[in-house]
PDB file of N, CA and C in Angstrom:
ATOM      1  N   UNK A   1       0.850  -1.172   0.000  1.00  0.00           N
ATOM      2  CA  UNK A   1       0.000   0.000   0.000  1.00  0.00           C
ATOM      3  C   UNK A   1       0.896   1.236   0.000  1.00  0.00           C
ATOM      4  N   UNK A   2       0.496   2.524  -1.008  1.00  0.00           N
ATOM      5  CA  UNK A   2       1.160   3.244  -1.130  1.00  0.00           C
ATOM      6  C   UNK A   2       1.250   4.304   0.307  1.00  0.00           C
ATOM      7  N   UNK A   3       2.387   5.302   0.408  1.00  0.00           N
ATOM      8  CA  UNK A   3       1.783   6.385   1.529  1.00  0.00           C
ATOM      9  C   UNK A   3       0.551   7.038   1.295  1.00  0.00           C
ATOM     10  N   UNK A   4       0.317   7.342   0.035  1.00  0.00           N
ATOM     11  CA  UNK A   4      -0.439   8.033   0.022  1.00  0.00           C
ATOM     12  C   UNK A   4      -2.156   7.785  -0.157  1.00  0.00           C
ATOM     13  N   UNK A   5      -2.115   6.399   0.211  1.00  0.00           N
ATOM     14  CA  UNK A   5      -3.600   5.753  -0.044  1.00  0.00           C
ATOM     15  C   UNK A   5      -3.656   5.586   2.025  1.00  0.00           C
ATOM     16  N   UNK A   6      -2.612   5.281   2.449  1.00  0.00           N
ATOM     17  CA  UNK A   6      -2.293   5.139   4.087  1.00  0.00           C
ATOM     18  C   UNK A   6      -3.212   6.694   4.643  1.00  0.00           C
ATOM     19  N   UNK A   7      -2.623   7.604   3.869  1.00  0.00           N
ATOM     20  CA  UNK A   7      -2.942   8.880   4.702  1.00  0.00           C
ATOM     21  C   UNK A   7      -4.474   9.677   4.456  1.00  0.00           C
ATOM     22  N   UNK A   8      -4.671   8.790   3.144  1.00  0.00           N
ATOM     23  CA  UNK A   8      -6.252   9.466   2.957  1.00  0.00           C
ATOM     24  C   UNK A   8      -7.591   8.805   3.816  1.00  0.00           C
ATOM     25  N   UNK A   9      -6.848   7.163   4.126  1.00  0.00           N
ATOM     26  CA  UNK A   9      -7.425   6.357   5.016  1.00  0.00           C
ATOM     27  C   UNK A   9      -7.506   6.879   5.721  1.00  0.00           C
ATOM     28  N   UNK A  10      -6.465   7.408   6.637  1.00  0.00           N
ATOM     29  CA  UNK A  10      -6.261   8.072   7.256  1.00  0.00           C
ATOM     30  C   UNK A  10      -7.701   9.036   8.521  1.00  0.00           C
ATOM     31  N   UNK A  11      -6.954   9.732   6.927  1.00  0.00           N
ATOM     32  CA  UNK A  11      -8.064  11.110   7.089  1.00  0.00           C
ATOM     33  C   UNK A  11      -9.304  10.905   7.160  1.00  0.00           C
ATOM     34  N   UNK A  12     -10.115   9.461   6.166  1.00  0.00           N
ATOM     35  CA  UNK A  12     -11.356   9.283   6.111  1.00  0.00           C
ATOM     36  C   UNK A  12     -11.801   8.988   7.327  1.00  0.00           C
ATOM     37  N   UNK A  13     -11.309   7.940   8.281  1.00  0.00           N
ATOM     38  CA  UNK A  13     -11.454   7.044   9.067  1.00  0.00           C
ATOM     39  C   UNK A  13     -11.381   8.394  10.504  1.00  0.00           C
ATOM     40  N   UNK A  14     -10.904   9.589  10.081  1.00  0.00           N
ATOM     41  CA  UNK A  14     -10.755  10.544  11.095  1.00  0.00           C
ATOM     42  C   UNK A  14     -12.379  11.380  10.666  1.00  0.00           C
ATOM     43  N   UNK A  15     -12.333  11.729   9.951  1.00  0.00           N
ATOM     44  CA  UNK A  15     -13.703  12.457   9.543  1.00  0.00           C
ATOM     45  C   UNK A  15     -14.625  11.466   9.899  1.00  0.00           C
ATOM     46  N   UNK A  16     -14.908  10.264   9.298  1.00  0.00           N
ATOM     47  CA  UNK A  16     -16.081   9.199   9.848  1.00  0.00           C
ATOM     48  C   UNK A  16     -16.370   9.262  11.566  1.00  0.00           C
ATOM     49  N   UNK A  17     -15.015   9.341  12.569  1.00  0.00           N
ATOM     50  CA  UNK A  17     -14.804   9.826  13.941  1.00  0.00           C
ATOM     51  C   UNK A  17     -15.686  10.569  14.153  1.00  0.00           C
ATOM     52  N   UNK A  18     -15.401  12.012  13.622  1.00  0.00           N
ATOM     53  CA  UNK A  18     -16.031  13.337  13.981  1.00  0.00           C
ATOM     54  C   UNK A  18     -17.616  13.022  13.349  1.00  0.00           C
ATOM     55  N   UNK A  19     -17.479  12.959  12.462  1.00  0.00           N
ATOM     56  CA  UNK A  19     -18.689  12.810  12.168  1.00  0.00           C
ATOM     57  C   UNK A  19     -20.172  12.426  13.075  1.00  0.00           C
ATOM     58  N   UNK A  20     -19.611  10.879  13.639  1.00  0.00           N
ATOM     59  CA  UNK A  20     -20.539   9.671  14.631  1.00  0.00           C
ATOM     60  C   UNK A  20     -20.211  11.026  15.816  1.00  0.00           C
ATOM     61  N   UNK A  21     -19.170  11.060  16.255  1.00  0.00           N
ATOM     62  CA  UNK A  21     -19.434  12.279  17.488  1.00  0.00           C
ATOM     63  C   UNK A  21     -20.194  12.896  17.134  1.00  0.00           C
ATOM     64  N   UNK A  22     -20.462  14.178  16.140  1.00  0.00           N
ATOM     65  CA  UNK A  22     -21.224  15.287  15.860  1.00  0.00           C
ATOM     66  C   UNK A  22     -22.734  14.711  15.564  1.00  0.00           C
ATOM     67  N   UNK A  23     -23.224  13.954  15.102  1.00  0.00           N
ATOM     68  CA  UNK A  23     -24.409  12.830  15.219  1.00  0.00           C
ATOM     69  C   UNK A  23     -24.663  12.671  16.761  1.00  0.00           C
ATOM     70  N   UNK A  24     -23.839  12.364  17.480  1.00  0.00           N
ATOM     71  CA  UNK A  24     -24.336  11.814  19.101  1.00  0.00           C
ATOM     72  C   UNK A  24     -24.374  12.661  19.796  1.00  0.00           C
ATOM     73  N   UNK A  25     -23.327  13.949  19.673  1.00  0.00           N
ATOM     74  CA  UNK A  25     -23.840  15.545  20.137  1.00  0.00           C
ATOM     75  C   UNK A  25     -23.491  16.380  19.175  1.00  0.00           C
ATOM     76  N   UNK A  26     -24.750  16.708  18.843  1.00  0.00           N
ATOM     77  CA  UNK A  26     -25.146  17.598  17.929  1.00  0.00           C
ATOM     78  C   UNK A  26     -24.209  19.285  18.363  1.00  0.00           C
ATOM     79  N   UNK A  27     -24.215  19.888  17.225  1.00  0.00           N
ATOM     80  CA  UNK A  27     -23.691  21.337  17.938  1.00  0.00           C
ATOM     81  C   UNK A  27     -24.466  22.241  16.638  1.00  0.00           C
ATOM     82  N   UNK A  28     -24.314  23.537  16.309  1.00  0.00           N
ATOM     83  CA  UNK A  28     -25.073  24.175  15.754  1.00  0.00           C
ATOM     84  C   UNK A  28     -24.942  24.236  14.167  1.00  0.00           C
ATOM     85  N   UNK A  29     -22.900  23.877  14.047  1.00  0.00           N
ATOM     86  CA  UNK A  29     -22.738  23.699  13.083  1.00  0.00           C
ATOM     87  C   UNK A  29     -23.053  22.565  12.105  1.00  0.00           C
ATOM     88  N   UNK A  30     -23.736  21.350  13.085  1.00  0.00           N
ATOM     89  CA  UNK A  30     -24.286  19.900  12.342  1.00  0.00           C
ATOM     90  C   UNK A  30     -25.933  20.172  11.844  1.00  0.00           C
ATOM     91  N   UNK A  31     -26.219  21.161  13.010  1.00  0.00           N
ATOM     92  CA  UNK A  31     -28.032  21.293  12.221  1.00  0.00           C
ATOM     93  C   UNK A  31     -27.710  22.285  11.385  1.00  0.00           C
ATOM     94  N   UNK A  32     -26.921  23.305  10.959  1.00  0.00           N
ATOM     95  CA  UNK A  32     -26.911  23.736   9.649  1.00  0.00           C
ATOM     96  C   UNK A  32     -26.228  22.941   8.424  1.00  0.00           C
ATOM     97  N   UNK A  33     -25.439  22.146   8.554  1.00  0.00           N
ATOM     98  CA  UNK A  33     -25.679  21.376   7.690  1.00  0.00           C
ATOM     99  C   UNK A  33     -26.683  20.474   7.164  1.00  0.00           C
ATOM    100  N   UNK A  34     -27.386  19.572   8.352  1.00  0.00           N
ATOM    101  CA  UNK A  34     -28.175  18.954   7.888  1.00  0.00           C
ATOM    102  C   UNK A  34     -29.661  19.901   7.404  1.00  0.00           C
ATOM    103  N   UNK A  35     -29.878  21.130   7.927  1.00  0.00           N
ATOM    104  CA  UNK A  35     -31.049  21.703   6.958  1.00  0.00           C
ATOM    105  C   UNK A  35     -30.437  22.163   5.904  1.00  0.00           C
ATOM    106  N   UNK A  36     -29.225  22.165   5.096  1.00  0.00           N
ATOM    107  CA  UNK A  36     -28.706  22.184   4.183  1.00  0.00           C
ATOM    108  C   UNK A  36     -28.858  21.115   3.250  1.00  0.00           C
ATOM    109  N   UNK A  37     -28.673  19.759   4.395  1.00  0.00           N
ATOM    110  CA  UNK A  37     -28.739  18.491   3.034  1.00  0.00           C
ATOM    111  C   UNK A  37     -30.482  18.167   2.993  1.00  0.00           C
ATOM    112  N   UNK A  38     -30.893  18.516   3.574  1.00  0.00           N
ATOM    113  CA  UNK A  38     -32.644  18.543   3.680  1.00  0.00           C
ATOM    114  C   UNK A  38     -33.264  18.969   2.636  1.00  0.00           C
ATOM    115  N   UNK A  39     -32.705  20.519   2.454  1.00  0.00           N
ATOM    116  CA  UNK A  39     -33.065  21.890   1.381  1.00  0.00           C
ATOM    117  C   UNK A  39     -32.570  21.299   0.097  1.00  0.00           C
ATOM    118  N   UNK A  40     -31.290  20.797   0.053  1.00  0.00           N
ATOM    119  CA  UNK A  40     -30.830  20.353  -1.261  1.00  0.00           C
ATOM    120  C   UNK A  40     -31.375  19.564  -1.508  1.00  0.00           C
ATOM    121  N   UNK A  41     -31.985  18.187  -0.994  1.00  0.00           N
ATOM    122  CA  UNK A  41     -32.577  16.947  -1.316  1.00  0.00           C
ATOM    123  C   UNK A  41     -33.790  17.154  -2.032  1.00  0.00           C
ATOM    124  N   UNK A  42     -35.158  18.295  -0.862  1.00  0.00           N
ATOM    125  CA  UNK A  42     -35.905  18.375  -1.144  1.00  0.00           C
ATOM    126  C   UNK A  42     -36.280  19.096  -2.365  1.00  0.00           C
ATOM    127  N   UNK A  43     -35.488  20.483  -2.774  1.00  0.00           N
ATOM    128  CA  UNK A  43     -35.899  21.164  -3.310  1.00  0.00           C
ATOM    129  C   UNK A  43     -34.919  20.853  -4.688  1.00  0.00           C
ATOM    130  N   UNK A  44     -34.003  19.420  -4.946  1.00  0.00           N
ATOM    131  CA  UNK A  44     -32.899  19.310  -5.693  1.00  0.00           C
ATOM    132  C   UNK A  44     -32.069  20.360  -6.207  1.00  0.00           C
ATOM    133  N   UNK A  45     -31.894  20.743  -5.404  1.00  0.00           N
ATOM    134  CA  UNK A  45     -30.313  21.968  -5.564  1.00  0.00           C
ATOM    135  C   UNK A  45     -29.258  21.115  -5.072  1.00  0.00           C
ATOM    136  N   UNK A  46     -28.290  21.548  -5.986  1.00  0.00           N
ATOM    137  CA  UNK A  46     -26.442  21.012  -5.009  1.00  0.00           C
ATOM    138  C   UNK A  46     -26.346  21.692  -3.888  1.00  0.00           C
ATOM    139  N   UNK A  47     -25.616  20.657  -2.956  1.00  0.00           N
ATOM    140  CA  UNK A  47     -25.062  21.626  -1.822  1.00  0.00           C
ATOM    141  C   UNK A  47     -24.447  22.755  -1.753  1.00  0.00           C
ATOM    142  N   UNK A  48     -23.706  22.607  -2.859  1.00  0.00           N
ATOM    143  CA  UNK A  48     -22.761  24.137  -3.108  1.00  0.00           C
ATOM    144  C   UNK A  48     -24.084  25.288  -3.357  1.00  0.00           C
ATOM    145  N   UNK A  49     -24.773  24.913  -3.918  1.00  0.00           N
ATOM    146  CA  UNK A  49     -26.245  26.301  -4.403  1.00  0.00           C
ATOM    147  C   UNK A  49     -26.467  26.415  -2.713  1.00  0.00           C
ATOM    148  N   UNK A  50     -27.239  25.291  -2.216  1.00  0.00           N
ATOM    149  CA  UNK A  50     -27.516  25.460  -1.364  1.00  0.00           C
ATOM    150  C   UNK A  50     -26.739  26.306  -0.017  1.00  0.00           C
ATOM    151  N   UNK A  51     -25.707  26.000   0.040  1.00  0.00           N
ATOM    152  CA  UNK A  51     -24.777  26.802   1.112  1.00  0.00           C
ATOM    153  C   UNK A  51     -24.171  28.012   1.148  1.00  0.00           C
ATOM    154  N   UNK A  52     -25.185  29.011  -0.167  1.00  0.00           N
ATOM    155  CA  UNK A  52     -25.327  30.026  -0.051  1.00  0.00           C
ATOM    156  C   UNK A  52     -26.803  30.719  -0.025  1.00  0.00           C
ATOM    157  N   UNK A  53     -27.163  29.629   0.531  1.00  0.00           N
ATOM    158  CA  UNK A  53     -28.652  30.719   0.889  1.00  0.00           C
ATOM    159  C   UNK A  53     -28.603  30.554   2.155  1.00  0.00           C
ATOM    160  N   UNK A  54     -29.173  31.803   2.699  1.00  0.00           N
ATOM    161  CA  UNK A  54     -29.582  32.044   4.243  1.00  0.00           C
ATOM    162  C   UNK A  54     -30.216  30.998   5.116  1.00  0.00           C
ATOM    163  N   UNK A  55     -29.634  30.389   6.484  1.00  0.00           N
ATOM    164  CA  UNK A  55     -30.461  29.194   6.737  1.00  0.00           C
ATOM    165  C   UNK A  55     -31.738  29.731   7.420  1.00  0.00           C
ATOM    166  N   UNK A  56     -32.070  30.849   7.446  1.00  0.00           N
ATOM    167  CA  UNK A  56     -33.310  31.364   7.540  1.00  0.00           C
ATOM    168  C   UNK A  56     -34.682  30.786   6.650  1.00  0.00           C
ATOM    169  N   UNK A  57     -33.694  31.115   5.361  1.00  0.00           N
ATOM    170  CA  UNK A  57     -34.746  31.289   3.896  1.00  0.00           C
ATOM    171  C   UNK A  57     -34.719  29.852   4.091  1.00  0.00           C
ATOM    172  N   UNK A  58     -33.780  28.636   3.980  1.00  0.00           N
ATOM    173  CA  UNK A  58     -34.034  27.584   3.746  1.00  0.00           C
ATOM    174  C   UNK A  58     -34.908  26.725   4.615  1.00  0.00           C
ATOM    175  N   UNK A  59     -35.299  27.332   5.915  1.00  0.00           N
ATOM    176  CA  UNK A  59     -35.938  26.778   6.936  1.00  0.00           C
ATOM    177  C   UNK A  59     -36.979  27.005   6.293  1.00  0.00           C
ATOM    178  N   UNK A  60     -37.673  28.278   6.569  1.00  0.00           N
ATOM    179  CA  UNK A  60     -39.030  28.704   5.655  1.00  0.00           C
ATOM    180  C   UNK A  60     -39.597  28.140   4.651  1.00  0.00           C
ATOM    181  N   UNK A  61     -38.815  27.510   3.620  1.00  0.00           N
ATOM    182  CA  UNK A  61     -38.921  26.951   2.608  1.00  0.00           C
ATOM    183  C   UNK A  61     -39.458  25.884   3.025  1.00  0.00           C
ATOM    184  N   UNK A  62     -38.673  24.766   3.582  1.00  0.00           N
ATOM    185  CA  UNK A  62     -38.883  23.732   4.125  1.00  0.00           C
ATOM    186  C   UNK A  62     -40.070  23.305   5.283  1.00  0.00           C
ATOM    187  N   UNK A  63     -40.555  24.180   6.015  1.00  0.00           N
ATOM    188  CA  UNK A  63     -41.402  24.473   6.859  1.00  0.00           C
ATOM    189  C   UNK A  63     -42.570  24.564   5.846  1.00  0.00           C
ATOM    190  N   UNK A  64     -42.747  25.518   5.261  1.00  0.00           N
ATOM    191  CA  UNK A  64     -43.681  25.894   4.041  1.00  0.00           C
ATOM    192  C   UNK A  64     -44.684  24.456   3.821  1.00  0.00           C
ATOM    193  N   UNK A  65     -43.383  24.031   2.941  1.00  0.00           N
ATOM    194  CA  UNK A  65     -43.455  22.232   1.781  1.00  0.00           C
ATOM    195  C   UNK A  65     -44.225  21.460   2.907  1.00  0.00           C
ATOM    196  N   UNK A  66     -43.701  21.524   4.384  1.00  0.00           N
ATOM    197  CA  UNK A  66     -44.160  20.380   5.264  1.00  0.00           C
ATOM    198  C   UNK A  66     -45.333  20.537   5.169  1.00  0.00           C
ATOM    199  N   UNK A  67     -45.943  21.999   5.626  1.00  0.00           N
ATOM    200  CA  UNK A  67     -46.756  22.197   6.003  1.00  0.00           C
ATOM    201  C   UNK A  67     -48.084  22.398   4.938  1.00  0.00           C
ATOM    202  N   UNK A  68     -47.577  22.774   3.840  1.00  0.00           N
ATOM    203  CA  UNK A  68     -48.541  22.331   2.561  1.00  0.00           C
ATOM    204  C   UNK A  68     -49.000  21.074   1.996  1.00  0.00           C
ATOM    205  N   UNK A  69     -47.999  20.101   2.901  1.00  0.00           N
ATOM    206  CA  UNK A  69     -48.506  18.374   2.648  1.00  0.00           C
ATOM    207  C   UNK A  69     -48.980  17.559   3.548  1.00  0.00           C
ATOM    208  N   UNK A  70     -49.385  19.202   4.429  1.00  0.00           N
ATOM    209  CA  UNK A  70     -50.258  18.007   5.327  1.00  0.00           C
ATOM    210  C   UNK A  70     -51.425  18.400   5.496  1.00  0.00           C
ATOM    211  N   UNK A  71     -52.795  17.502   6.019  1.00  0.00           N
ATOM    212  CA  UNK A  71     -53.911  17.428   5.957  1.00  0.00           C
ATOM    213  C   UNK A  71     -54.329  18.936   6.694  1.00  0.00           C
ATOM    214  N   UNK A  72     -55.547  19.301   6.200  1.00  0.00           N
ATOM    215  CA  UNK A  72     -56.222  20.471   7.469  1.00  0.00           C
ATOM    216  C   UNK A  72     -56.280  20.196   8.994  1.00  0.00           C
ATOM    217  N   UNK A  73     -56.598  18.728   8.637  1.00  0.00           N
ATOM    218  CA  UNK A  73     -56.554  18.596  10.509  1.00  0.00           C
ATOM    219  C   UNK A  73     -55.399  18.505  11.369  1.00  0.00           C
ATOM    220  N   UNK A  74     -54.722  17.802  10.113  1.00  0.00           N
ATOM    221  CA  UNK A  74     -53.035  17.867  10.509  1.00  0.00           C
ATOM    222  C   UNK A  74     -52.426  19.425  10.866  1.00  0.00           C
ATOM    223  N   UNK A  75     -52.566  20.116  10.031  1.00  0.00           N
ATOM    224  CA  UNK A  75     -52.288  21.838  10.030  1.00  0.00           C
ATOM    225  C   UNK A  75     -52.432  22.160  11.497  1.00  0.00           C
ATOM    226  N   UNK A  76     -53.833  22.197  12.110  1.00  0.00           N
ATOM    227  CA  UNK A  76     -54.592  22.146  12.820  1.00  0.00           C
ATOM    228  C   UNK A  76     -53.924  22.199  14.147  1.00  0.00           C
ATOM    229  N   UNK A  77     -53.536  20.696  14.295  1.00  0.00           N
ATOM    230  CA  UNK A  77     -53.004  20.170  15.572  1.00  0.00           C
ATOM    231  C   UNK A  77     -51.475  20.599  15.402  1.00  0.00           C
ATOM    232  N   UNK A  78     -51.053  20.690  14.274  1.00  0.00           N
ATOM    233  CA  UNK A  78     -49.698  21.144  14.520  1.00  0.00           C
ATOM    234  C   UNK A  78     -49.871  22.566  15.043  1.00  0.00           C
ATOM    235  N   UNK A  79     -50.894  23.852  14.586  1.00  0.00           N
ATOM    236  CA  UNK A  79     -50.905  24.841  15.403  1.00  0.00           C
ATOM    237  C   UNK A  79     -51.214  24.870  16.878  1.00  0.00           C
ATOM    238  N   UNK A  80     -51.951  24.128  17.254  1.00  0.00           N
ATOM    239  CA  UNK A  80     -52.651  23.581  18.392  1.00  0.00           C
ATOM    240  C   UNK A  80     -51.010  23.764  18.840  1.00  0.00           C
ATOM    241  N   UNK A  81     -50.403  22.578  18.964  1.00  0.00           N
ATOM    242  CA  UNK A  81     -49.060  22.065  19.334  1.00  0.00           C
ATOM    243  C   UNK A  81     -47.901  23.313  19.857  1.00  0.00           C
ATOM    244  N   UNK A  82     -47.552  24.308  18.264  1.00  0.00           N
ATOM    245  CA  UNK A  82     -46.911  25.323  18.635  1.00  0.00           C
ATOM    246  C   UNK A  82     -47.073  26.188  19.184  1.00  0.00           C
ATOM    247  N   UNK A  83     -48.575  26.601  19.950  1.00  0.00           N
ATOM    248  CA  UNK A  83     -48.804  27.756  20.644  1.00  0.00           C
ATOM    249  C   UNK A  83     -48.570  26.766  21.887  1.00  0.00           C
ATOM    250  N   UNK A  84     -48.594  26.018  22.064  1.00  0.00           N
ATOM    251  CA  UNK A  84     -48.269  25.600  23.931  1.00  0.00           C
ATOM    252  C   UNK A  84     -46.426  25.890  24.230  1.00  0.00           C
ATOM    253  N   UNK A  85     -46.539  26.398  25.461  1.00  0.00           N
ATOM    254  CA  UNK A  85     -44.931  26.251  26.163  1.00  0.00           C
ATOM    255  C   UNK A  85     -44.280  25.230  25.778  1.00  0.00           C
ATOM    256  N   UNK A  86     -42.962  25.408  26.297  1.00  0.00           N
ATOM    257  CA  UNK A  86     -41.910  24.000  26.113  1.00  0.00           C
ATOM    258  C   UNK A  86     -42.331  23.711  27.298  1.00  0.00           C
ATOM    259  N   UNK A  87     -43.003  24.113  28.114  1.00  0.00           N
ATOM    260  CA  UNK A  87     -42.760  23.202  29.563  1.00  0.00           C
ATOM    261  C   UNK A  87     -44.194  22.320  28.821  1.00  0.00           C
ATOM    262  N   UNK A  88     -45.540  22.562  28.459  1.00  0.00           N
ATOM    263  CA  UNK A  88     -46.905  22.240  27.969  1.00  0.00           C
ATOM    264  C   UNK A  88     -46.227  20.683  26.878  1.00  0.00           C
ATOM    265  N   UNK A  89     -45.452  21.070  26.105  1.00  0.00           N
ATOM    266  CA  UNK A  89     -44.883  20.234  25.427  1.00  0.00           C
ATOM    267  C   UNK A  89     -43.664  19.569  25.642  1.00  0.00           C
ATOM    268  N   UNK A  90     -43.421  19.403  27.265  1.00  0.00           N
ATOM    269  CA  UNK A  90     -42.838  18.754  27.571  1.00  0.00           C
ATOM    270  C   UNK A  90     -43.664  17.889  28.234  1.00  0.00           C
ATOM    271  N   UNK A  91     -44.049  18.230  29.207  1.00  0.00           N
ATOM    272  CA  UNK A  91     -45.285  17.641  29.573  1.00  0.00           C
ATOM    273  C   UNK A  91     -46.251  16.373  28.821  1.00  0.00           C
ATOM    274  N   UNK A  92     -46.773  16.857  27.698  1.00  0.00           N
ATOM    275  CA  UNK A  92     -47.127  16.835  26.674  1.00  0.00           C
ATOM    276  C   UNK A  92     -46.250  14.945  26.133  1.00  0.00           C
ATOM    277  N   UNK A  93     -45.003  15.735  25.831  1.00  0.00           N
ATOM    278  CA  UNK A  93     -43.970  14.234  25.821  1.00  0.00           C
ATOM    279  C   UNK A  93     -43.644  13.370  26.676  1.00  0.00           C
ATOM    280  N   UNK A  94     -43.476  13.840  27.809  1.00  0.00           N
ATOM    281  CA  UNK A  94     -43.717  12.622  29.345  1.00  0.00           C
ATOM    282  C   UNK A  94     -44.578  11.714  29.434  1.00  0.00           C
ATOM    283  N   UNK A  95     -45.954  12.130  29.111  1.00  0.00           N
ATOM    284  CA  UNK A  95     -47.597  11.801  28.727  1.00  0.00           C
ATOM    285  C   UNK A  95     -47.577  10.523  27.921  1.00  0.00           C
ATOM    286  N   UNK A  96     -46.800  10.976  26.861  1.00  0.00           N
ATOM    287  CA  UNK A  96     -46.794   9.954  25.631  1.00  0.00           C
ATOM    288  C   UNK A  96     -45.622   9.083  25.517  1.00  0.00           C
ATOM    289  N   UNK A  97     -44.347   9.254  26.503  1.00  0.00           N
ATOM    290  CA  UNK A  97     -43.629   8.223  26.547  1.00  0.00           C
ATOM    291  C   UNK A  97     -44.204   7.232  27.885  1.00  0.00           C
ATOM    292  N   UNK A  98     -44.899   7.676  28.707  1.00  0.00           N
ATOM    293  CA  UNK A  98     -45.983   7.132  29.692  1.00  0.00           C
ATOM    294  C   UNK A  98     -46.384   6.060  29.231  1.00  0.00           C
ATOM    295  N   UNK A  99     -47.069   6.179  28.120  1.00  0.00           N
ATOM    296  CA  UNK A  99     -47.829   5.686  27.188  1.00  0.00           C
ATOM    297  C   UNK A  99     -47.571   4.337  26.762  1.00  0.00           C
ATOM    298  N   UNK A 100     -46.489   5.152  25.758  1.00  0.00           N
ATOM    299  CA  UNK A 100     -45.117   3.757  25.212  1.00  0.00           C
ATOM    300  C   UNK A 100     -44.869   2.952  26.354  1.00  0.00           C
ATOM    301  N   UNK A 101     -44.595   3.177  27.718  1.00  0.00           N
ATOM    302  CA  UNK A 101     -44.297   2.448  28.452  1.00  0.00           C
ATOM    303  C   UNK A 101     -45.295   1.345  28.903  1.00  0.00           C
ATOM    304  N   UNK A 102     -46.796   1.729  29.431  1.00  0.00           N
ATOM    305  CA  UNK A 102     -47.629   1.066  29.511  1.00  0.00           C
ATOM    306  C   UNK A 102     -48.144   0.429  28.304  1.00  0.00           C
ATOM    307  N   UNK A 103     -47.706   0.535  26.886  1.00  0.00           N
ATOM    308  CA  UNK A 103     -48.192  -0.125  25.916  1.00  0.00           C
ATOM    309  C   UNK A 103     -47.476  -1.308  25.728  1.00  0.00           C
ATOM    310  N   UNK A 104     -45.696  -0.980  25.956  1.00  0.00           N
ATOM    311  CA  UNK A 104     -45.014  -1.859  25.708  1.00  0.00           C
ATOM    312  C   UNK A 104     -45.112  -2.952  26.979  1.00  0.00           C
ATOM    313  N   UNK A 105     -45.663  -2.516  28.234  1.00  0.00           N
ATOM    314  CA  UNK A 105     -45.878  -3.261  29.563  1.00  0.00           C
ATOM    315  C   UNK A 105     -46.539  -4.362  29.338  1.00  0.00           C
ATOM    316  N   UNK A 106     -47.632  -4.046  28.774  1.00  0.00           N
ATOM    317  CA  UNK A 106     -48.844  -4.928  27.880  1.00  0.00           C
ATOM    318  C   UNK A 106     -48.696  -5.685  26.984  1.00  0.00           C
ATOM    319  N   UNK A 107     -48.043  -5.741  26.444  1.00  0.00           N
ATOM    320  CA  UNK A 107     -47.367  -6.380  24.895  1.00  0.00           C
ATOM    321  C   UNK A 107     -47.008  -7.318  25.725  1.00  0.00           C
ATOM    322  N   UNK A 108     -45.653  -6.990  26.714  1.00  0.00           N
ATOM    323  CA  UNK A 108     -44.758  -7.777  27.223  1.00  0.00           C
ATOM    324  C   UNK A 108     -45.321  -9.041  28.459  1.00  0.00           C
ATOM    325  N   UNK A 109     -46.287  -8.448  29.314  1.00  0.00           N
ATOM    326  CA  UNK A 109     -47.541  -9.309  30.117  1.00  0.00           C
ATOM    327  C   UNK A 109     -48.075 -10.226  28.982  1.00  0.00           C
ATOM    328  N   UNK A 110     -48.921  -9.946  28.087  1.00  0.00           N
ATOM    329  CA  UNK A 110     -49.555 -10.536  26.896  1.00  0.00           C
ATOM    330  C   UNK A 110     -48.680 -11.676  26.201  1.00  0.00           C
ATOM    331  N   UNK A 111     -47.361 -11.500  25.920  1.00  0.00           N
ATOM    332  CA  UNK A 111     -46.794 -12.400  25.370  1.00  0.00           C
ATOM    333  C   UNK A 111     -45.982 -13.407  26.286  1.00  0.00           C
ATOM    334  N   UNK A 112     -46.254 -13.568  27.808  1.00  0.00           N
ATOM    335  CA  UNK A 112     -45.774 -14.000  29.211  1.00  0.00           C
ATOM    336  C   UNK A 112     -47.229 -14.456  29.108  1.00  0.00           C
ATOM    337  N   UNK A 113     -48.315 -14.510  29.505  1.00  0.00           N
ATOM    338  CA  UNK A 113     -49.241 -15.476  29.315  1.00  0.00           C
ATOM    339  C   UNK A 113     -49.398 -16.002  28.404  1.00  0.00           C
ATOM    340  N   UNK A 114     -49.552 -15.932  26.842  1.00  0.00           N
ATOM    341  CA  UNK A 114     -49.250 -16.556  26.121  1.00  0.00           C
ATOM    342  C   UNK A 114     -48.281 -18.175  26.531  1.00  0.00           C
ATOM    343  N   UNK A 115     -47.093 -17.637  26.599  1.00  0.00           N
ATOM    344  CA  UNK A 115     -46.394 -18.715  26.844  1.00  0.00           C
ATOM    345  C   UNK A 115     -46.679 -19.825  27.866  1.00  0.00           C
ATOM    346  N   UNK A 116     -47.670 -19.734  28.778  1.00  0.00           N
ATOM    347  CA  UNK A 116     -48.014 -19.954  29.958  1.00  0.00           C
ATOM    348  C   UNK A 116     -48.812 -20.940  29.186  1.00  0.00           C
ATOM    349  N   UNK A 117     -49.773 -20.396  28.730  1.00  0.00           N
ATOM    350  CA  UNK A 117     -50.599 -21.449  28.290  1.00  0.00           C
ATOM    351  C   UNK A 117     -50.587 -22.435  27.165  1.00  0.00           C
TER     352      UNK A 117
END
């Protein structure tokens, strides 16, 4: 193997690093990229187009699209949703991982009698 195939390994295997870190804690510079690769995907622009528009404009954009593909009632409850506090919608998420918990409780009882019998 040449040096110079050694050192790009290297480098890849160092970026792939940072990368899985910046994935597991996020920082400000990873969510502007990723509403970057979002904007480009959705709206098929290159990244390079894309990483000169304002991540303002590209949010808006994207917000827009969501929100034009979804149902009235959907609309609805998503306004419902954004006028409550973060504490209301935290709350809100406690409620519903509650939920998950007693659903998955049930599943898990259910398939323990099962076996029983």
């Amino acid at each position: 193997m040449s040096k110079k195939s050694k050192t790009s390994r290297g480098l890849f295997e160092n970026i792939q690093i940072v990368a899985l870190a910046t994935v597991e804690n996020p920082d400000l510079e990873y969510f502007t990229r990723k509403i970057t690769r979002a904007f480009s995907t959705t709206f098929h622009v290159s990244l390079l187009e894309a990483e000169t528009i304002p991540v303002e404009t590209m949010l808006m954009h994207l917000c827009e699209y969501r929100y034009e593909n979804l149902s009235e009632m959907k609309r609805i409850e998503e306004a419902a949703r954004l006028k409550k506090t973060p504490e209301e919608r935290e709350e809100d998420r406690q409620a519903e991982l509650r939920q998950l918990d007693e659903d998955e409780a049930y599943k898990i009882g259910r398939a323990s009698c099962r076996e029983r019998v």
